[in-house]
N, C-alpha and C. Protein backbone atom coordinates (compact mmCIF):
# COMPACT_ATOMS: atom_id res chain seq x y z
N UNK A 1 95.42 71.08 147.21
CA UNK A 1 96.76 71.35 147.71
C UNK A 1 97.21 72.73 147.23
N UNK A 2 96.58 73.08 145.82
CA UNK A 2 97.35 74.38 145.73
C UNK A 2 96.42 75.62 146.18
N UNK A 3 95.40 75.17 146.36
CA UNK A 3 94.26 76.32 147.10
C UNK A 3 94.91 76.41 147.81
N UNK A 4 95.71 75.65 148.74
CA UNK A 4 96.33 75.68 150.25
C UNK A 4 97.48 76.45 150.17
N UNK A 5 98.08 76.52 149.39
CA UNK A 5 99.86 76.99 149.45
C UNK A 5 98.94 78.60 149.09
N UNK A 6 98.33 79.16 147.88
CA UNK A 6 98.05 79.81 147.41
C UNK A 6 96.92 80.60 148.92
N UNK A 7 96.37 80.30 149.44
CA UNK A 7 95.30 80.41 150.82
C UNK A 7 96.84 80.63 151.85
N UNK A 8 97.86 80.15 151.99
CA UNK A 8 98.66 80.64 152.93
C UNK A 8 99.66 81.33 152.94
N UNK A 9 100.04 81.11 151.38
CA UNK A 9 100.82 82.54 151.06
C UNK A 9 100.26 83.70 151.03
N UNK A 10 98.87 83.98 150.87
CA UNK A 10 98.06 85.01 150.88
C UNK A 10 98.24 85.45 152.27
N UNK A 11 98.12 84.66 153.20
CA UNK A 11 98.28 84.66 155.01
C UNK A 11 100.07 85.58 155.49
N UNK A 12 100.39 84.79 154.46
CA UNK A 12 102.23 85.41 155.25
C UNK A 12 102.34 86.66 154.35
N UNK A 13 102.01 86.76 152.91
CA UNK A 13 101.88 88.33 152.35
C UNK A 13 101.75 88.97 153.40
N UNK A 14 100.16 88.97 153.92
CA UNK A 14 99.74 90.29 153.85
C UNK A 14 99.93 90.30 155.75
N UNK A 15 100.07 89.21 156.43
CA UNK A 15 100.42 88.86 158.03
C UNK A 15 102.00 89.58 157.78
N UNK A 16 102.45 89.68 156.91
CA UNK A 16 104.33 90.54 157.20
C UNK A 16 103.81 91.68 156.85
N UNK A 17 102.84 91.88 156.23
CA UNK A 17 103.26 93.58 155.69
C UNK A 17 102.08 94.08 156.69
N UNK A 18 101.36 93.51 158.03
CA UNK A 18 101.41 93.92 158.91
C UNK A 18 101.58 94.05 160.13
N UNK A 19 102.87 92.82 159.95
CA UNK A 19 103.92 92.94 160.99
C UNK A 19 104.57 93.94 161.15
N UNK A 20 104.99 94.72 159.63
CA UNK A 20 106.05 95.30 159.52
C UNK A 20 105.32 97.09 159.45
N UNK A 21 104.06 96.78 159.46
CA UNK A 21 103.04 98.22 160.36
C UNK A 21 103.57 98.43 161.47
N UNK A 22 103.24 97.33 162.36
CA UNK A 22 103.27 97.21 163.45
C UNK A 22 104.49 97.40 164.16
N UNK A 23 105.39 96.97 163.64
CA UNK A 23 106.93 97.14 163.90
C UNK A 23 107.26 99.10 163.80
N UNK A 24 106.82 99.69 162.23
CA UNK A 24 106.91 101.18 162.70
C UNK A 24 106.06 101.73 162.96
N UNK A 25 104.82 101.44 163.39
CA UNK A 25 103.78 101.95 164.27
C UNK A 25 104.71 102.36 165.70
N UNK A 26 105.14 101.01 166.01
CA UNK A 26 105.86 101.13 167.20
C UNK A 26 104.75 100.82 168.49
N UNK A 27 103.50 99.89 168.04
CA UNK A 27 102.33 99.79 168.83
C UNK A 27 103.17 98.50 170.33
N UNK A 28 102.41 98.88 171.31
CA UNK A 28 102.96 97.93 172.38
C UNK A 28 101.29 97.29 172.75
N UNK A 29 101.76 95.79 173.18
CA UNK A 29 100.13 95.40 173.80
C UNK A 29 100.01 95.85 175.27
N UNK A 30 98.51 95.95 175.32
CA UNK A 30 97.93 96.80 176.38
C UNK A 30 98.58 95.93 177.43
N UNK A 31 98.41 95.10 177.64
CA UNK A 31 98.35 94.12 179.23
C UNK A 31 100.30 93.96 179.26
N UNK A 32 101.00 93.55 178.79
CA UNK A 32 102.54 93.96 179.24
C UNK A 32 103.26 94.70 178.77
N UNK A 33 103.09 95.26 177.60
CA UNK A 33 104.02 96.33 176.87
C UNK A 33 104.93 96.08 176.21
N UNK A 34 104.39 94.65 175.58
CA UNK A 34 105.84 94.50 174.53
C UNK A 34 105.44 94.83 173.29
N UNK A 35 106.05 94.88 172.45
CA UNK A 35 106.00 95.40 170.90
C UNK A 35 105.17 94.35 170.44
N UNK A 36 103.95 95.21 169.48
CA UNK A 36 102.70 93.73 169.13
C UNK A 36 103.54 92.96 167.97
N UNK A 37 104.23 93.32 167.31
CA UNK A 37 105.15 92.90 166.25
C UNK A 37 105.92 91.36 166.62
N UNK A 38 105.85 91.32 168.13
CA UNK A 38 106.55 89.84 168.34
C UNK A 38 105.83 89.02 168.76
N UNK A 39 104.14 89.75 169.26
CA UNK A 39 103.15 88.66 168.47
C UNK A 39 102.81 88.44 167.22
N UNK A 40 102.52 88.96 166.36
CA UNK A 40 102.54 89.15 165.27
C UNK A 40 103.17 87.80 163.79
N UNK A 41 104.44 88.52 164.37
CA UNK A 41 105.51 87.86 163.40
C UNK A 41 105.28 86.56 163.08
N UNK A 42 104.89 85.42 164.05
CA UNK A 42 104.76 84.45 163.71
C UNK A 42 103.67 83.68 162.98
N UNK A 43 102.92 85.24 162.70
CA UNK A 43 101.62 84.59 161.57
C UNK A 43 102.38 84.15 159.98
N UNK A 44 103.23 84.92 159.57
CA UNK A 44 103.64 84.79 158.10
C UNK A 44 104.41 83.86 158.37
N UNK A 45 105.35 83.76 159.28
CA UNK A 45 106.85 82.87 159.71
C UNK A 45 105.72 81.28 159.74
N UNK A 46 105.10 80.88 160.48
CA UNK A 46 104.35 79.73 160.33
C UNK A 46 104.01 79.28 158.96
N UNK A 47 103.18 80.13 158.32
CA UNK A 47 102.29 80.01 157.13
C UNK A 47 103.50 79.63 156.03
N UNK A 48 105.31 80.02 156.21
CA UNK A 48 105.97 79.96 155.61
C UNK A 48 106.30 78.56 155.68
N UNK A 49 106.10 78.14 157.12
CA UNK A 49 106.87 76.88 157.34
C UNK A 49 105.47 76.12 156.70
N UNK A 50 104.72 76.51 156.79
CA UNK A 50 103.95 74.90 156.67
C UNK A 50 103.50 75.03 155.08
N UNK A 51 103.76 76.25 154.57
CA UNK A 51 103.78 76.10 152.38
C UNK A 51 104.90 75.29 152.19
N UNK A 52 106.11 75.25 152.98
CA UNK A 52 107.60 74.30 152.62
C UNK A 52 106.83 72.94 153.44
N UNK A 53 105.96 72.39 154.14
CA UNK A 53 106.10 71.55 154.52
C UNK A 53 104.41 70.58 153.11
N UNK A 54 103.74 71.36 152.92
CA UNK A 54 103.10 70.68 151.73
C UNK A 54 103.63 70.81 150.68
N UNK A 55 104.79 71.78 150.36
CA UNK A 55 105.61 71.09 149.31
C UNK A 55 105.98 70.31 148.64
N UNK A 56 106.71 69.77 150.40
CA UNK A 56 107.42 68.18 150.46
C UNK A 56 106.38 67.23 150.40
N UNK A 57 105.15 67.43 150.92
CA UNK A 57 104.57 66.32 151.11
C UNK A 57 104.18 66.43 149.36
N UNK A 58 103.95 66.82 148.91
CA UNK A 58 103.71 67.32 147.12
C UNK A 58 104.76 66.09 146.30
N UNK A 59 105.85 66.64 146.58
CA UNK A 59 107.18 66.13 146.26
C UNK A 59 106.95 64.91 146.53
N UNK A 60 106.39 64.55 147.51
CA UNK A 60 106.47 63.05 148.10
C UNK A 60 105.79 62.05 147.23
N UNK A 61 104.71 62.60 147.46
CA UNK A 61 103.53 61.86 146.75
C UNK A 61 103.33 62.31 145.05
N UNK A 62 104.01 62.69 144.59
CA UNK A 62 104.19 63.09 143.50
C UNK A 62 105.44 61.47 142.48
N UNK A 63 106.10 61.92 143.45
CA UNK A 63 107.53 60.58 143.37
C UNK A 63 107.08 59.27 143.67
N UNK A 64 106.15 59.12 144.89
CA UNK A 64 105.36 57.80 144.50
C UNK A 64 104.84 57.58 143.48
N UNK A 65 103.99 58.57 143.33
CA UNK A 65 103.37 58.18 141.73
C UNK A 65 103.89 57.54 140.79
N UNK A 66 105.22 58.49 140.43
CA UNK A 66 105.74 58.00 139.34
C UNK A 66 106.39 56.63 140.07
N UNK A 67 107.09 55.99 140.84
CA UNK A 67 107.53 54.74 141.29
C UNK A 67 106.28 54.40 140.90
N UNK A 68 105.09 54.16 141.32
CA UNK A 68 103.79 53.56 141.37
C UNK A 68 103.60 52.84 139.38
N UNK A 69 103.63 54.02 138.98
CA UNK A 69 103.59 53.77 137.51
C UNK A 69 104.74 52.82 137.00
N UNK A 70 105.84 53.06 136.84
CA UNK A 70 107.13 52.35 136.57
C UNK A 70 106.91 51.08 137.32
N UNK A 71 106.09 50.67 138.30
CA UNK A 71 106.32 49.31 138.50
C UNK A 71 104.79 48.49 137.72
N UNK A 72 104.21 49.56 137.41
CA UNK A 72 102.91 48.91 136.94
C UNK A 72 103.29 48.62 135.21
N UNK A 73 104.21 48.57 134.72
CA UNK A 73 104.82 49.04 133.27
C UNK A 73 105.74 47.44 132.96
């Protein structure tokens, strides 16, 4: 689990800081011409959501545990 948070924060680091190339590059994609930056963006923005979402599941199963124990006591 923490290879994972640690493996996807590594992903949204270094996926923003070249979003944010890309943003003053000022690069457009070949085939419609929009700014590659708003493809882009959602590599770190994801990787953000889903380190908060094994968090919780962390949190979760962490709190069972301890319920788990306290009833075995």
């Amino acid at each position: 689990m923490a290879l994972s948070v640690l493996l996807l924060g590594l992903i949204a680091w270094y996926g923003g800081l070249l979003t944010y190339e890309e943003y003053n590059w000022e690069s457009l994609s070949p085939g419609l011409g929009y700014p590659t930056w708003i493809y882009i963006i959602w590599l770190p923005l994801l990787s953000l959501a889903i380190i908060f979402r094994l968090t919780q599941s962390l949190i979760e199963r962490w709190k069972q545990s301890l319920a788990a124990e306290q009833e075995d006591v």
